[in-house]
Protein backbone atom coordinates (compact mmCIF):
# COMPACT_ATOMS: atom_id res chain seq x y z
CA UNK A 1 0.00 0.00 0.00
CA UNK A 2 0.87 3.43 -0.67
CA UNK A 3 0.30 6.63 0.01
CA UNK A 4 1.59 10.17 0.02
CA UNK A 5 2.53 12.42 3.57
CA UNK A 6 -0.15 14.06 3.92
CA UNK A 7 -2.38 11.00 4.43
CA UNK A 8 0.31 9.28 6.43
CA UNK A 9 -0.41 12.11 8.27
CA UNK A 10 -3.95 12.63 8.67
CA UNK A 11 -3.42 8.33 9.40
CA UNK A 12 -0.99 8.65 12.05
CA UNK A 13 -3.15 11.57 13.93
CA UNK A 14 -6.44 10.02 13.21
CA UNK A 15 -4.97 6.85 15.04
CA UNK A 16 -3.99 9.00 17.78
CA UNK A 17 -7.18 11.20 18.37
CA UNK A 18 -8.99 7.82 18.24
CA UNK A 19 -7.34 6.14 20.64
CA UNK A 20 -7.73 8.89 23.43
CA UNK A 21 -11.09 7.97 24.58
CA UNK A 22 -10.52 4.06 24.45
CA UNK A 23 -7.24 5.05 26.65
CA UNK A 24 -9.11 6.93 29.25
CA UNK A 25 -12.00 4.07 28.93
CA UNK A 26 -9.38 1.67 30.25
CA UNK A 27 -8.23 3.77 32.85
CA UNK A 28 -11.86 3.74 33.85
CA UNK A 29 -12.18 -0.19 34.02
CA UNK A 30 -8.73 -0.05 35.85
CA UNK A 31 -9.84 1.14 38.79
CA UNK A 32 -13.74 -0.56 38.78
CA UNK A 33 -12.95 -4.16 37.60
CA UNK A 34 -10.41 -6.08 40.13
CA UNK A 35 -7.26 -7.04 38.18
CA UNK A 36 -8.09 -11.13 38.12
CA UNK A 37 -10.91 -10.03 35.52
CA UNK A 38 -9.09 -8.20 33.06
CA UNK A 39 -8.48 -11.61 30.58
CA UNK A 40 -12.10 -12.24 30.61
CA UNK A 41 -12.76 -8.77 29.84
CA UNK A 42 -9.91 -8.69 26.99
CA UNK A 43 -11.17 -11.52 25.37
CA UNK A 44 -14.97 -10.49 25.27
CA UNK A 45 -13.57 -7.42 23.91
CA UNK A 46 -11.82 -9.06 20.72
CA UNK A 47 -15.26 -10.49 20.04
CA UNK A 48 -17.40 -6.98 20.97
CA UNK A 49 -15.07 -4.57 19.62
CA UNK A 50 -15.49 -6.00 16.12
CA UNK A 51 -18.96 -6.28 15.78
CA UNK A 52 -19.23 -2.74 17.65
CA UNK A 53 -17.12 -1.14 15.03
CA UNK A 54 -19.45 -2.86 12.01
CA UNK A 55 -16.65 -4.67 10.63
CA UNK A 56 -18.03 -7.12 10.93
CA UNK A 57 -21.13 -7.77 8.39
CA UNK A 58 -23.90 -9.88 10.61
CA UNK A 59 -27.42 -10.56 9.82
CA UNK A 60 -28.68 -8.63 12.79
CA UNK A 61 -32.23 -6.40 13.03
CA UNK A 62 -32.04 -3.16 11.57
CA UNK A 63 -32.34 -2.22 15.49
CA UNK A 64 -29.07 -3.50 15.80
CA UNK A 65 -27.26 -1.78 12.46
CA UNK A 66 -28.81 1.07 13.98
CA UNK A 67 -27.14 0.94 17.61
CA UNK A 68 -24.04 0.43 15.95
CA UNK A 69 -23.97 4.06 14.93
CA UNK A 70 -23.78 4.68 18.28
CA UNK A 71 -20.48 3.17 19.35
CA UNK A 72 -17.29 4.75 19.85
CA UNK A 73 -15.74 1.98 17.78
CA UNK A 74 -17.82 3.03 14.68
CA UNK A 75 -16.98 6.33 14.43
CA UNK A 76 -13.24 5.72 15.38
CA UNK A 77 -13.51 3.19 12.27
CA UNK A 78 -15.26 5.94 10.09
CA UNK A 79 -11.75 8.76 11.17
CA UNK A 80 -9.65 5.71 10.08
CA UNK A 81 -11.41 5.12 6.58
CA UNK A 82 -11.74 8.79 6.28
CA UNK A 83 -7.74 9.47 6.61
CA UNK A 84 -6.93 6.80 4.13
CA UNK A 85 -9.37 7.23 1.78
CA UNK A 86 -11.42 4.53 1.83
CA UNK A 87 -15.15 3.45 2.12
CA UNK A 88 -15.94 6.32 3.91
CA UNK A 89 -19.24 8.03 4.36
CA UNK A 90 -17.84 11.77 4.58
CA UNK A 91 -18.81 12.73 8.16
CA UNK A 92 -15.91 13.61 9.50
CA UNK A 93 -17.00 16.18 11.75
CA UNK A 94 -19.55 14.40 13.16
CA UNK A 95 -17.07 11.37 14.12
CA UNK A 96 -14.81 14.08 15.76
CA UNK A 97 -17.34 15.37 17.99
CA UNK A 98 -18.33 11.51 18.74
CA UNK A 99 -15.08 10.84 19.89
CA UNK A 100 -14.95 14.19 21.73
CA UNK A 101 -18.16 12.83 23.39
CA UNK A 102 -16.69 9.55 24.08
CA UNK A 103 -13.97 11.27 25.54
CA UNK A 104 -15.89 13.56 27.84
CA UNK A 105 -18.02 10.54 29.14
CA UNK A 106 -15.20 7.91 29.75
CA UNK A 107 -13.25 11.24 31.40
CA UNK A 108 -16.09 11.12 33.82
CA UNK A 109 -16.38 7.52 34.60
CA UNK A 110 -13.23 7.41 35.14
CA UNK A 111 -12.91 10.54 37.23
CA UNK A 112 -15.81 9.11 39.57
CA UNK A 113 -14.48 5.17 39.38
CA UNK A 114 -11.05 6.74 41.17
CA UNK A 115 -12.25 8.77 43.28
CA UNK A 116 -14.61 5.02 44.61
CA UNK A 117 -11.45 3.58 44.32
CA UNK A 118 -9.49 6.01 46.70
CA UNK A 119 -12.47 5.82 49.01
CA UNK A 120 -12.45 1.96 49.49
């Protein structure tokens, strides 16, 4: 594969303004899940991240295609296809304020799951 530097990097910073949120999200399940758990959680995440993100192709309700649009993972998918071209569906903005979202919200969780966690 090839490209050019300036979508190397718009690749290389869409990676890292994706992976912000997720980062803070597992700060957040850090301090609420006890550390014995994390495997179990890892490997129900290879299977849920996937299908989260719509990479996946299932025959699932319309119900379901339409939660999809609602997860983190999709729109981080949608920056990556964006920055390289590729099967995207030109909403960048609104995948950039998602993430900001996501970012906000995990920040939270993670905020209050610490301060439980200094407490006990």
């Amino acid at each position: 594969m090839r490209m050019d530097l300036i979508q190397g990097l718009a690749l290389i910073s869409s990676l890292i303004l994706g992976i912000i949120p997720f980062a803070i999200l597992g700060l957040a399940l850090g301090y609420l899940l006890n550390p014995k758990s994390a495997d179990s959680i890892l490997s129900l995440s290879l299977i849920v991240i996937p299908i989260a993100c719509g990479s996946i192709p299932l025959p699932v309700p319309q119900i379901v295609q339409d939660l999809i649009a609602f997860s983190p993972f999709y729109h981080f998918r949608q920056l990556i296809l964006s920055a390289i071209n590729l099967n995207h569906d030109n909403h960048l903005i609104l995948h950039l304020l998602w993430l900001l979202w996501a970012c906000g919200a995990f920040g939270l969780l993670a905020a209050w799951s610490y301060q439980r966690d200094r407490t006990v």
